[in-house]
N, C-alpha and C. Protein backbone atom coordinates (compact mmCIF):
# COMPACT_ATOMS: atom_id res chain seq x y z
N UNK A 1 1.52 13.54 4.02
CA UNK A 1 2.58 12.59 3.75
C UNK A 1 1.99 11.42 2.97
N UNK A 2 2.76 10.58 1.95
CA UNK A 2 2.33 10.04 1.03
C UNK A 2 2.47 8.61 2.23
N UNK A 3 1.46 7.15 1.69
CA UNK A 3 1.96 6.27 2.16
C UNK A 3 1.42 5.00 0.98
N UNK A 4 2.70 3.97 1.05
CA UNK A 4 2.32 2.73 0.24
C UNK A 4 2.07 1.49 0.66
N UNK A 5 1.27 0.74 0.22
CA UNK A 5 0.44 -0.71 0.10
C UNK A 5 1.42 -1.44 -0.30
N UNK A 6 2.30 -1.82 -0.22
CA UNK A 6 3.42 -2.94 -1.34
C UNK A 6 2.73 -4.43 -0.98
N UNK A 7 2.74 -5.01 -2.23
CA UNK A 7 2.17 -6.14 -2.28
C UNK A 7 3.24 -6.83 -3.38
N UNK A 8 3.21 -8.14 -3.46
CA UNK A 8 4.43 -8.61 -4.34
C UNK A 8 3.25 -9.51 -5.62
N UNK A 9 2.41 -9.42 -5.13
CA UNK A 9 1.22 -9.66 -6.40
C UNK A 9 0.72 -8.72 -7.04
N UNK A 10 0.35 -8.24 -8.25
CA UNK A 10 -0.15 -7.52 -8.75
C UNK A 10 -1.61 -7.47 -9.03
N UNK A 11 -1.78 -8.51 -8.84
CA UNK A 11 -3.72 -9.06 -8.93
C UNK A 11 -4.28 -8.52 -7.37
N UNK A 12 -3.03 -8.93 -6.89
CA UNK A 12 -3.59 -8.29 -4.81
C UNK A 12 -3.67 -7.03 -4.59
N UNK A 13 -2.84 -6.18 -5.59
CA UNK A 13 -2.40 -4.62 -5.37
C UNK A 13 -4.09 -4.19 -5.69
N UNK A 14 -4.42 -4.69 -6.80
CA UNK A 14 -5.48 -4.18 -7.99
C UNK A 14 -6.79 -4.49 -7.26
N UNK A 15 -6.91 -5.38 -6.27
CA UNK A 15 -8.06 -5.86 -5.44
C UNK A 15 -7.68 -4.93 -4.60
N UNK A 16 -7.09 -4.72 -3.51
CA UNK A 16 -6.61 -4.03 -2.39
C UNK A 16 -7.17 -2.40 -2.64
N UNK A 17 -6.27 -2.07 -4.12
CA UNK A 17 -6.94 -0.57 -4.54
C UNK A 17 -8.77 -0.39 -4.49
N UNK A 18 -9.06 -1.43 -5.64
CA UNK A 18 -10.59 -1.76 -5.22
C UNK A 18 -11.44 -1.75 -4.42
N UNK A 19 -10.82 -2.57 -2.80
CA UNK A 19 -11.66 -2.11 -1.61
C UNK A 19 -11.38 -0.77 -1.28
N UNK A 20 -10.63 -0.24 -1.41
CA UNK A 20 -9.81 1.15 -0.91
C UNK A 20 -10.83 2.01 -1.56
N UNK A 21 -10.89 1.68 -3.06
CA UNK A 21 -11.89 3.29 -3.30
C UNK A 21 -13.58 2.99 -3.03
N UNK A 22 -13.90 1.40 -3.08
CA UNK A 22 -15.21 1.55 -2.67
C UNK A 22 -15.31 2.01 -1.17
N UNK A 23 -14.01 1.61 -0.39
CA UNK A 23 -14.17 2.29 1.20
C UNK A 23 -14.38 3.75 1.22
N UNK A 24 -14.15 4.53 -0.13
CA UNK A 24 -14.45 6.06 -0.52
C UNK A 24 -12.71 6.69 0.37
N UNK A 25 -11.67 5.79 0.02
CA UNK A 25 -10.34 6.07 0.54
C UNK A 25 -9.91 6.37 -0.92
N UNK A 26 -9.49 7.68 -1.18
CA UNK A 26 -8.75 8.09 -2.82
C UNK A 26 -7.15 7.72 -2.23
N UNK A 27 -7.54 6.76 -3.58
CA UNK A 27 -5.91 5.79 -3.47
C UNK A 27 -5.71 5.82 -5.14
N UNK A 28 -4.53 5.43 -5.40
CA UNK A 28 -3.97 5.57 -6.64
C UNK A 28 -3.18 4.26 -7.09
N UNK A 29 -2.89 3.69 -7.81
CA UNK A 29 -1.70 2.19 -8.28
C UNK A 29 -0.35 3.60 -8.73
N UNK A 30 1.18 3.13 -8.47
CA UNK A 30 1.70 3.78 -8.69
C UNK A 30 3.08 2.79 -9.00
N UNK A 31 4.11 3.23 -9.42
CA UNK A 31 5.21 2.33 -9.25
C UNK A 31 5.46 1.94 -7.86
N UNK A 32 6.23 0.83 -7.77
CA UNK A 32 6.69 0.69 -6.19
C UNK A 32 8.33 1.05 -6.57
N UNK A 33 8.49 1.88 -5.36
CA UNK A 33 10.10 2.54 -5.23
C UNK A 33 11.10 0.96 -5.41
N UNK A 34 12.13 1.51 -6.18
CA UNK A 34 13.14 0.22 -5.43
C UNK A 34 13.84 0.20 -4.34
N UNK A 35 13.29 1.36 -3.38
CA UNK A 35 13.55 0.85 -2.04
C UNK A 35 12.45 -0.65 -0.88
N UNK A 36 11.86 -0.78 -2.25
CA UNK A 36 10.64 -1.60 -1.20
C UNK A 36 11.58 -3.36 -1.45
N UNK A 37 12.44 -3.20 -2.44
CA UNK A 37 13.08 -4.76 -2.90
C UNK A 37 12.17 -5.77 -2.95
N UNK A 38 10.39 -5.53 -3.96
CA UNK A 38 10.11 -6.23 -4.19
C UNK A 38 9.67 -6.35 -6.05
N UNK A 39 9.36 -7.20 -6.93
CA UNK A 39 9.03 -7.15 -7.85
C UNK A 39 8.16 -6.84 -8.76
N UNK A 40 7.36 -6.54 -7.63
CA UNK A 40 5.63 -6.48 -8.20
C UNK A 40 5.50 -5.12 -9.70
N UNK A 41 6.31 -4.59 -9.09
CA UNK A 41 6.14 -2.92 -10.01
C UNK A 41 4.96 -2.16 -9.57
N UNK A 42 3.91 -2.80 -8.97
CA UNK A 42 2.75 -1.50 -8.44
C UNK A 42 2.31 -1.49 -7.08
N UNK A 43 2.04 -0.57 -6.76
CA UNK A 43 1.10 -0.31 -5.08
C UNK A 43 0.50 0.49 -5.28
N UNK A 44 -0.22 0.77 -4.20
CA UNK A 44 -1.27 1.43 -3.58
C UNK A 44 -0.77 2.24 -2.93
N UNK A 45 -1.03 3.85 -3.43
CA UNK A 45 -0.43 5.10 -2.74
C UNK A 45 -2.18 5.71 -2.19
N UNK A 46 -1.70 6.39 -0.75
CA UNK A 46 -2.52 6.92 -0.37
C UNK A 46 -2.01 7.89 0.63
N UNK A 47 -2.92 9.29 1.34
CA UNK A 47 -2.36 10.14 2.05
C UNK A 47 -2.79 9.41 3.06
N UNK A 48 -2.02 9.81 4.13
CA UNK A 48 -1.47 9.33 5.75
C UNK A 48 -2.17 9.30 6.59
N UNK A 49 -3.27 10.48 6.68
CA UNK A 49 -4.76 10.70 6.81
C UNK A 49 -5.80 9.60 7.19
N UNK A 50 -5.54 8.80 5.98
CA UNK A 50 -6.15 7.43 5.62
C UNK A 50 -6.21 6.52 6.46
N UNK A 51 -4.66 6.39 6.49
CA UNK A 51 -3.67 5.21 6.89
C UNK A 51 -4.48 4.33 8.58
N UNK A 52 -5.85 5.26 9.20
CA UNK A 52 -6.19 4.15 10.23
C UNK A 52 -7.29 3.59 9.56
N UNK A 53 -8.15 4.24 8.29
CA UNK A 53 -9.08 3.35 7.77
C UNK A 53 -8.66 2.26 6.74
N UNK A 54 -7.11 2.44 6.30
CA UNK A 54 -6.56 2.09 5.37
C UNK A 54 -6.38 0.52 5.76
N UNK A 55 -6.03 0.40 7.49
CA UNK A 55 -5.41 -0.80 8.38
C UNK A 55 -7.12 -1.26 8.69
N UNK A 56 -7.71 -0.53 8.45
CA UNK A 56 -8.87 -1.89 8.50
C UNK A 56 -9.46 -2.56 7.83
N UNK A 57 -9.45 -1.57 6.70
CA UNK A 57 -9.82 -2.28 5.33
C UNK A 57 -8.92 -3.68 5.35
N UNK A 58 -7.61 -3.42 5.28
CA UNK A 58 -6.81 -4.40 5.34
C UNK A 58 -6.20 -5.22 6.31
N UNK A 59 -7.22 -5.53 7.40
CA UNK A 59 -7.84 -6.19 8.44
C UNK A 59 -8.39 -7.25 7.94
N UNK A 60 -9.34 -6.89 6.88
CA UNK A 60 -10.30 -8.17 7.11
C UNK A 60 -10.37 -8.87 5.81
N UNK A 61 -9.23 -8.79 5.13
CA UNK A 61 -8.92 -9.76 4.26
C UNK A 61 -7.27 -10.14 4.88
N UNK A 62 -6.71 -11.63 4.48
CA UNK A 62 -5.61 -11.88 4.38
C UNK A 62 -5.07 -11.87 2.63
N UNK A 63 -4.13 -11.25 3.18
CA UNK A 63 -3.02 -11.29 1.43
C UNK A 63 -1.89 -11.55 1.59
N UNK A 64 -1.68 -12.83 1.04
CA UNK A 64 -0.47 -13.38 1.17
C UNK A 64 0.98 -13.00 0.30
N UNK A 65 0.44 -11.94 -0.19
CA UNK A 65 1.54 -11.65 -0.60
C UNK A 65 2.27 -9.83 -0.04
N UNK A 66 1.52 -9.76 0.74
CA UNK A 66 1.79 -7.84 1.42
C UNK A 66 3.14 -8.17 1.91
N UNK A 67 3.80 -7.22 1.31
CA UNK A 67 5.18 -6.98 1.88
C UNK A 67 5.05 -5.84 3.07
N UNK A 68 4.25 -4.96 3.06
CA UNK A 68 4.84 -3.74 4.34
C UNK A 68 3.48 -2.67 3.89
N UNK A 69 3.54 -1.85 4.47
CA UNK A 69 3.15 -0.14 4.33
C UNK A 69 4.93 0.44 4.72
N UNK A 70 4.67 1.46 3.68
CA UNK A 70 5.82 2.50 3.17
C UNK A 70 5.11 4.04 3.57
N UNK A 71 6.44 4.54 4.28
CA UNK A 71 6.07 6.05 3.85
C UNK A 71 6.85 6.88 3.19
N UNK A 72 6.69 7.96 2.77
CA UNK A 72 7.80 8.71 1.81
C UNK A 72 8.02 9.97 2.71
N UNK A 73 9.63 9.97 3.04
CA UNK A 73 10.43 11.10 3.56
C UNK A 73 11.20 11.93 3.08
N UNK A 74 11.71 12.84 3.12
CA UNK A 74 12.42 13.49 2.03
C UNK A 74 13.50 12.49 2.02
N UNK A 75 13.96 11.86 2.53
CA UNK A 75 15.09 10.53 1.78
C UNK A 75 14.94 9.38 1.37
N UNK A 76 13.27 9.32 0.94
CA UNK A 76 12.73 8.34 0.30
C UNK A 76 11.51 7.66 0.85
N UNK A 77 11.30 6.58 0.64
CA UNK A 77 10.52 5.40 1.15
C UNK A 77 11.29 4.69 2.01
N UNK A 78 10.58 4.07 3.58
CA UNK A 78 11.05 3.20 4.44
C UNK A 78 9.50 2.49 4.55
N UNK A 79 9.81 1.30 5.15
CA UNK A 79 9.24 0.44 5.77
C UNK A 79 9.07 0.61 6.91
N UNK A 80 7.48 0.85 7.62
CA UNK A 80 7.20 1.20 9.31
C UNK A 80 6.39 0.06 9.62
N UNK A 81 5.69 -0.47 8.75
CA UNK A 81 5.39 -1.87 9.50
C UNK A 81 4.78 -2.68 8.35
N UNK A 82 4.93 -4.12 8.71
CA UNK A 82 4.99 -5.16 7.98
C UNK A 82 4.11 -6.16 8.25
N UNK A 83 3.14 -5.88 8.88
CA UNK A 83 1.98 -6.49 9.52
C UNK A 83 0.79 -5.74 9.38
């Protein structure tokens, strides 16, 4: 299952991806759905797999601009948590 990084900065997405692949986590920048209702236009897609090394990486920085982690269902992208 696919999951997304939404960030409403684009400089934060592009850092965020950065720790992600030096963490040796294969992540990708991708559009952000317009189900996420934010502006940025990019995130951080990664498989689901990830998603507990994914929450620590992104532990130990603050980014003030993270809107959520997204996952994709066959009826789209939702929001499962925002913290």
């Amino acid at each position: 299952m696919t999951m997304l990084a939404v960030f409403r900065s684009r400089a934060q997405t592009l850092e965020f991806v950065s720790r992600l692949r030096t963490a040796g986590v294969p992540v990708q920048t991708v559009s952000t759905p317009a189900e996420a209702g934010v502006g940025c236009g990019i995130s951080a897609k990664f498989e689901v797999q990830f998603y507990p090394r994914v929450r620590i990486i992104f532990g130990k920085k603050k980014y003030s601009s993270f809107s959520g982690f997204m996952k994709n269902t066959s009826g789209g992208f939702f929001y499962f948590s925002r913290s």
